[in-house]
Protein backbone atom coordinates (compact mmCIF):
# COMPACT_ATOMS: atom_id res chain seq x y z
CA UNK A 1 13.01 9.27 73.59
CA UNK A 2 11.38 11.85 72.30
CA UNK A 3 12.69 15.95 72.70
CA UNK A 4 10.37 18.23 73.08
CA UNK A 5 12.63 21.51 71.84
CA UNK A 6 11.92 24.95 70.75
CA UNK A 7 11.98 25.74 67.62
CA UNK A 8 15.52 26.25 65.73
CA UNK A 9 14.55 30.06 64.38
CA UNK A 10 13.60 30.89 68.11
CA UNK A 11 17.04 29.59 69.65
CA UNK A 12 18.83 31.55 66.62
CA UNK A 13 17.39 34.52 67.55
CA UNK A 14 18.39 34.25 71.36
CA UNK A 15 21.68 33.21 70.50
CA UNK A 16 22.32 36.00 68.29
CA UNK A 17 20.58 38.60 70.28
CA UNK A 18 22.31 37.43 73.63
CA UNK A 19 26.10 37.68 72.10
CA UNK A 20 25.24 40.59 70.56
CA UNK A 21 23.21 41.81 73.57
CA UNK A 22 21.21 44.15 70.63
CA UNK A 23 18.33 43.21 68.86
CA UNK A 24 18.87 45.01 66.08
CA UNK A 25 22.69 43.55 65.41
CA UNK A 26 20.99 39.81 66.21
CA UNK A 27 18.75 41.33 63.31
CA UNK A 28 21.57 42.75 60.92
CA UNK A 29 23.24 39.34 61.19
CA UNK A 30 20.04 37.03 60.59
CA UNK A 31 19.05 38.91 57.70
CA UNK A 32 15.74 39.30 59.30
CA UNK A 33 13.72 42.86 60.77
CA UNK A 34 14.11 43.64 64.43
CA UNK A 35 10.72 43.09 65.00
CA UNK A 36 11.00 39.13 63.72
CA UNK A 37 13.74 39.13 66.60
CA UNK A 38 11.40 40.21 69.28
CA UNK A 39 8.89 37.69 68.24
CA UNK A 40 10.79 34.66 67.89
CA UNK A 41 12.51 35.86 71.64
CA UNK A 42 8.88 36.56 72.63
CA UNK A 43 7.50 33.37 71.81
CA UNK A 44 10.52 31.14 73.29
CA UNK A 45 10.25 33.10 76.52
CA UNK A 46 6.48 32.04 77.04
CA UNK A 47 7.42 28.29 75.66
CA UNK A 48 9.73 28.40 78.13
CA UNK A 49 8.17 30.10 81.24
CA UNK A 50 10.81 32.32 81.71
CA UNK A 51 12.33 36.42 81.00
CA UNK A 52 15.48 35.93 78.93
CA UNK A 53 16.42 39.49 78.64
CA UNK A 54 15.81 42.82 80.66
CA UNK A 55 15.44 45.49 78.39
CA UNK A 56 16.70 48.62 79.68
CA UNK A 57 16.52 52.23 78.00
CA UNK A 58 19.85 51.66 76.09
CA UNK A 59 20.94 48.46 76.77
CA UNK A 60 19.88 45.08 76.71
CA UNK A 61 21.10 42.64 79.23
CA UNK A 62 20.54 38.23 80.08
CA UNK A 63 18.55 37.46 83.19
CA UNK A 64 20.11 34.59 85.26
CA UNK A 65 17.98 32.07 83.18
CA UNK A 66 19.33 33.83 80.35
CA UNK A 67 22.75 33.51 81.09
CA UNK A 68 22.21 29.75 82.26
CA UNK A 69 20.87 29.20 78.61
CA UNK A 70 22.66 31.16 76.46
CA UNK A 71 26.42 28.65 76.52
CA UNK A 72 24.14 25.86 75.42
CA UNK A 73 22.25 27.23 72.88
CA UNK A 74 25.59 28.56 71.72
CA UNK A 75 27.57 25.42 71.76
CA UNK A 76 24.46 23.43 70.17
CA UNK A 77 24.20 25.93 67.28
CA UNK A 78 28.03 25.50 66.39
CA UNK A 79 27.57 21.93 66.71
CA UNK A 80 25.21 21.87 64.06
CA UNK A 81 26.92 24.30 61.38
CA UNK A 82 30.37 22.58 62.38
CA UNK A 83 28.49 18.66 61.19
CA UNK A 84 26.60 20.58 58.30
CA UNK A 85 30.24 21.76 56.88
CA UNK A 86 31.53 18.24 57.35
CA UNK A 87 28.45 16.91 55.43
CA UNK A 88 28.99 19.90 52.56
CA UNK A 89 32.51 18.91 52.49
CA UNK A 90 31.72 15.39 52.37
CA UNK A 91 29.52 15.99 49.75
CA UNK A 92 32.06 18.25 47.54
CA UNK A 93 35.55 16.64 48.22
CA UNK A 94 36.35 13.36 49.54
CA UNK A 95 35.98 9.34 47.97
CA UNK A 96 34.42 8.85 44.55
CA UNK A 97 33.84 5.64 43.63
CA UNK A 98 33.72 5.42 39.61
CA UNK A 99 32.25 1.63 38.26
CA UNK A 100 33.72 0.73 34.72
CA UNK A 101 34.42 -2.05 32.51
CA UNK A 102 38.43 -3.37 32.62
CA UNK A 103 39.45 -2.07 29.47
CA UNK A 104 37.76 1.67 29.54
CA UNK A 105 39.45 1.51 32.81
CA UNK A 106 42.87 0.82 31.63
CA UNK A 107 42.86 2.35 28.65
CA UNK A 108 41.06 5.68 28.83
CA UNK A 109 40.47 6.31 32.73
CA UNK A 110 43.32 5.25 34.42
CA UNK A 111 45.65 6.85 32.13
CA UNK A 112 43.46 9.96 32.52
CA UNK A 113 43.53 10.39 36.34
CA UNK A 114 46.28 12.70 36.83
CA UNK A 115 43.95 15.45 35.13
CA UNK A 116 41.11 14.73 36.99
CA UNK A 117 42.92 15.13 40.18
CA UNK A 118 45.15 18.14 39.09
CA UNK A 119 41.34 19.34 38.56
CA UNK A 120 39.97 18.57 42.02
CA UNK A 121 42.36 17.75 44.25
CA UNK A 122 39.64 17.94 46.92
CA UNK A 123 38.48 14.15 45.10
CA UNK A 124 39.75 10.88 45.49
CA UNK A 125 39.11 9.18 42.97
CA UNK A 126 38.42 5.33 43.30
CA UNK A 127 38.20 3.08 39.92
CA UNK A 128 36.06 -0.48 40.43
CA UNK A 129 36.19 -2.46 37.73
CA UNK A 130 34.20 -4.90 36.79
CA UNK A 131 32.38 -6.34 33.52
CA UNK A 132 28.53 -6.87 35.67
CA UNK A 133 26.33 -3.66 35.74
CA UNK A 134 26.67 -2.40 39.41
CA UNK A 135 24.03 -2.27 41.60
CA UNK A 136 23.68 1.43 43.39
CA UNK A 137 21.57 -0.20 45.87
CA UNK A 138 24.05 -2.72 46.71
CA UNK A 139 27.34 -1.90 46.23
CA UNK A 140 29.59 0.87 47.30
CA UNK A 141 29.67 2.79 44.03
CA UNK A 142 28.81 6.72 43.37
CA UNK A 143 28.67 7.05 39.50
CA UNK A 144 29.24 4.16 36.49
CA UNK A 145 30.50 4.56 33.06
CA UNK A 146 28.60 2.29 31.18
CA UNK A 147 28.93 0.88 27.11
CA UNK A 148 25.25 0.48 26.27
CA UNK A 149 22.51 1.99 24.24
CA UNK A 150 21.48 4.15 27.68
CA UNK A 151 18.27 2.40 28.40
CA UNK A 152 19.01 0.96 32.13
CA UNK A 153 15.56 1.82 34.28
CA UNK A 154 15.92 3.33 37.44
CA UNK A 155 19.08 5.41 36.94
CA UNK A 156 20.33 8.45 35.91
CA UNK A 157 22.26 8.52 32.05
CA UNK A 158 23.87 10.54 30.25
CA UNK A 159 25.82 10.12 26.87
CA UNK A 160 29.22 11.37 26.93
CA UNK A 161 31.14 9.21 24.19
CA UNK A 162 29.73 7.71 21.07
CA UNK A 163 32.14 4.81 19.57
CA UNK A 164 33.17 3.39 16.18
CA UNK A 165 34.78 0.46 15.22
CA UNK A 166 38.47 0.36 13.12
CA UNK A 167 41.26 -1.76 12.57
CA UNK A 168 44.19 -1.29 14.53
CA UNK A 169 48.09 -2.97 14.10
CA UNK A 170 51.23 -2.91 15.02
CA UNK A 171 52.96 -0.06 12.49
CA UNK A 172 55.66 -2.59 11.75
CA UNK A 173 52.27 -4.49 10.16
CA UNK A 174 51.53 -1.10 8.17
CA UNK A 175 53.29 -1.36 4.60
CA UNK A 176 51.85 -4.69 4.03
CA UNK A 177 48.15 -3.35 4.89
CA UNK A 178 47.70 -1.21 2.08
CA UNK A 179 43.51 -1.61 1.38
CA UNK A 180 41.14 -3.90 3.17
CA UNK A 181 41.70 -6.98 0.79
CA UNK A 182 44.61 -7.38 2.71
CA UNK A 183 43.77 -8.42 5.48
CA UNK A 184 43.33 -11.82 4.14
CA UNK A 185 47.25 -12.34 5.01
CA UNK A 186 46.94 -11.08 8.65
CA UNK A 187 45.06 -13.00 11.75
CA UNK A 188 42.11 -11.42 12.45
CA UNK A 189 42.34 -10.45 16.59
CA UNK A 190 38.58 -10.22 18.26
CA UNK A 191 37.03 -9.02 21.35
CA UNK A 192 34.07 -11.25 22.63
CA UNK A 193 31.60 -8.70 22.58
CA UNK A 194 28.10 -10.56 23.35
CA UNK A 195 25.37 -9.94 24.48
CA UNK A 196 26.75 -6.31 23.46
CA UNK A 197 25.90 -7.29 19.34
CA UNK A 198 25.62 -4.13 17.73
CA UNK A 199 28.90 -3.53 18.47
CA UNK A 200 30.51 -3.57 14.62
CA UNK A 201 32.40 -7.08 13.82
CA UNK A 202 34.94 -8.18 11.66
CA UNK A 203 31.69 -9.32 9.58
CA UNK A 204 30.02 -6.23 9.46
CA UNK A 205 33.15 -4.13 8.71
CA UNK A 206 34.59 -6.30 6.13
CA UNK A 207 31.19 -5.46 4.55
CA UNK A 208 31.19 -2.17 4.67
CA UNK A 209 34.65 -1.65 3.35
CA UNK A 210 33.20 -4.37 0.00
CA UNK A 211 35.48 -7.34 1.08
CA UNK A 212 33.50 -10.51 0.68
CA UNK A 213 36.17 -13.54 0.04
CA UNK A 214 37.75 -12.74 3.50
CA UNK A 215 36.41 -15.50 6.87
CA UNK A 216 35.40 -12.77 9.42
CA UNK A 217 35.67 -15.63 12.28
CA UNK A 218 38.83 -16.98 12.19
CA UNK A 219 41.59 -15.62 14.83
CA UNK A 220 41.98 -15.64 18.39
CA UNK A 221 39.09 -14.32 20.81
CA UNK A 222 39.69 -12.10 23.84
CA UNK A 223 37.70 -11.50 26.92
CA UNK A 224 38.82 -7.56 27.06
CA UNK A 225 39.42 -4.76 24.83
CA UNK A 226 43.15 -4.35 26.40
CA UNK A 227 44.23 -7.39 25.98
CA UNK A 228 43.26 -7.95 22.35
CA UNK A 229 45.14 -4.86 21.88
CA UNK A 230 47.83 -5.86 23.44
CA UNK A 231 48.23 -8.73 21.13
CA UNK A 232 48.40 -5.82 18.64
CA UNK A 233 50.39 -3.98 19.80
CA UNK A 234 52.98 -7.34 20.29
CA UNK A 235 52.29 -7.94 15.91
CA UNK A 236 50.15 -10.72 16.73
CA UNK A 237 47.39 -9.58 14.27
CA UNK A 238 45.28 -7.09 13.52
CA UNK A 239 42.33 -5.68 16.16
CA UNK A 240 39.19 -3.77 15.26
CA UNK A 241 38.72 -1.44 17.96
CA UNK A 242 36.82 1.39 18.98
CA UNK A 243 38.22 4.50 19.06
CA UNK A 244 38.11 5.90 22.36
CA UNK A 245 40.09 2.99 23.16
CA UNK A 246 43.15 3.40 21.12
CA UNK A 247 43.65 6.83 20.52
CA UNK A 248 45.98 7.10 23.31
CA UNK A 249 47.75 4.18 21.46
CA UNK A 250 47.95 5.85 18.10
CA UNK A 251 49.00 9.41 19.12
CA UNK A 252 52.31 7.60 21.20
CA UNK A 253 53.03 5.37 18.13
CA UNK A 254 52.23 2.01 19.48
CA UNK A 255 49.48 1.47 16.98
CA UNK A 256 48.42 2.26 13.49
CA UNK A 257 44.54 2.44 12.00
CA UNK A 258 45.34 1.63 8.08
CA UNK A 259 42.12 2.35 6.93
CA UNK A 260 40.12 5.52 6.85
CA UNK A 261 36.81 3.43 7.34
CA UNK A 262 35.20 3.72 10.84
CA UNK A 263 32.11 1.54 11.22
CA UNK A 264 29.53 3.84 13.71
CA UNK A 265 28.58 0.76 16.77
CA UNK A 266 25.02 1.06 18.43
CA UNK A 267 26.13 1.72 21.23
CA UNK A 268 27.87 4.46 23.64
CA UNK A 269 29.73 5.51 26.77
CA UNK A 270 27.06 6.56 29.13
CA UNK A 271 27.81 8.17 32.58
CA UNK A 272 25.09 6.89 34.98
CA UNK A 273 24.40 7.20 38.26
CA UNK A 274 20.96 6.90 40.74
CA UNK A 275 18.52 9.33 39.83
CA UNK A 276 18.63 10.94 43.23
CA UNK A 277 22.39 11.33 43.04
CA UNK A 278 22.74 13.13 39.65
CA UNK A 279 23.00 16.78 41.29
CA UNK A 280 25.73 16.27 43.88
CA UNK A 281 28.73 18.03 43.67
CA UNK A 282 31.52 15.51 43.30
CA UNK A 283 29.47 13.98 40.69
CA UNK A 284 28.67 16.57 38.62
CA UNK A 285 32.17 17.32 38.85
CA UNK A 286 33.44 14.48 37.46
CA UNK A 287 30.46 14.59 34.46
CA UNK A 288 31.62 17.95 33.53
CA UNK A 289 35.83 16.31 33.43
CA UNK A 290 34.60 13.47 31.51
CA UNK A 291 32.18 15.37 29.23
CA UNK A 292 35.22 17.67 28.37
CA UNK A 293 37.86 15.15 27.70
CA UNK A 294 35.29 13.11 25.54
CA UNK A 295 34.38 15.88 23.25
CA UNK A 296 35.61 15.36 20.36
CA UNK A 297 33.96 11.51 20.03
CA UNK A 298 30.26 12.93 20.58
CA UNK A 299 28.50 13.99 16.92
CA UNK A 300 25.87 15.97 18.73
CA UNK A 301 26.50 19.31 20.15
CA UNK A 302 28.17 19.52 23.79
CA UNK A 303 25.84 18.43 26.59
């Protein structure tokens, strides 16, 4: 059914004007001139057929039809701003549903959360993981942190973490591991990277660092970053990692990077989100956390 209603600056005026019973106050408080007032009184009075206010020398007072009005307008008015602050609030505070891959999850984020939410406290902060790229059409998910090269269509990315590849052990491994050649008497640990390829191998590293008499593909293959460092961790080989993932690890001792040689990957931690979505509050505040803690792995200048 359709309503046929006057028009929202009209009723504002009335309402203001009739608690105020002064034009000039209704004014004052609208931001608006007295004369506006009159008008947008004037015009709801002939839209509606009737006289909302008798206007006295030095007062202003509500006709009957007035009065019968003015608790309606008043209550609809406060309806409105009351269910705009819940959608503001909504909008600022509340769930946040944050897409990842397993391992950034449970080695960077998860460990991370406590300063997010000491942060915003006004966020709750929901982690989905999952290896698929999420669908913001389909599924219930706000913003993604994704390990790409940034070129998804239809979304919203921005770099916040570039990555390099290095070998990581157990310290008790770290007196035999004194230059890359020596890795030929440790198992090699991998992460199953494909179709994510330019993500630097045991091949491409051994390379760099001029070891050539060295098989890049034996060892044992892991699904996820975590667990492969896990095995690690455990002495079960040695992992080549990037480092957003394992600084936590190396700064509380569990791990060791014997080599100075970090091999740059082509891709990068991108924070992405539907295009639409990129300017509301909760999500830009959770860009700005994540740009801040990630610092120190961008090359570029801050974003």
């Amino acid at each position: 059914m359709s309503r046929r209603l006057p028009s929202l600056n009209a009723l504002r005026a009335f309402e203001a004007a009739a608690r105020h019973l002064s034009f000039t106050r209704a004014a004052d408080e609208l931001n608006v001139t007295q004369a506006a007032v009159s008008h947008q009184i004037k015009a709801l009075e002939e839209q509606l057929g009737i006289t909302l206010f008798r206007r006295l020398n030095r007062a202003l007072l509500l006709t009957d039809e007035g009065q019968m009005l003015f608790p309606g307008v008043r209550d609809a008015l406060d309806s409105l701003a009351e269910a705009t602050q819940r959608v503001k609030a909504h909008e600022a505070g509340g769930p946040l549903t944050v897409s990842t891959l397993p391992s950034f999850a449970a080695k960077w984020l998860v460990p991370r959360m406590s300063r997010f939410q000491d942060c915003h406290p006004e966020i709750e902060l929901r982690i989905a993981a999952a290896e698929r790229l999420v669908d913001f059409t389909r599924d219930n998910v706000d913003v993604a942190i994704r390990f790409g090269d940034g070129g998804w269509p239809g979304v919203h990315a921005e770099l916040v973490a570039e990555e390099a590849g290095t070998p990581v052990c157990s310290p008790a491994l770290l007196d035999r591991l004194r230059e890359p050649r020596d890795l030929a008497a440790f198992t090699l640990l991998h992460e199953e990277m494909l179709p994510l390829e330019p993500f630097p191998s045991w091949a491409t590293w051994l390379e760099a660092a001029g070891v050539t008499d060295i098989d890049a593909t034996r060892g044992p293959r892991f699904s996820h970053t975590h667990m492969m460092l896990q095995a690690a961790m455990d002495g079960q080989g040695v992992a080549l990692s990037g480092s957003l993932l394992v600084d936590d690890d190396i700064a509380a001792g569990r791990l060791v990077a014997p080599f100075d040689l970090k091999l740059p990957s082509g891709f990068a931690y991108y924070l992405v989100c539907p295009a639409a979505a990129a300017d509301r509050p909760k999500i830009k505040a959770f860009w700005r956390w994540v740009v801040e803690e990630t610092a120190p792995y961008r090359s570029g200048p801050p974003l």
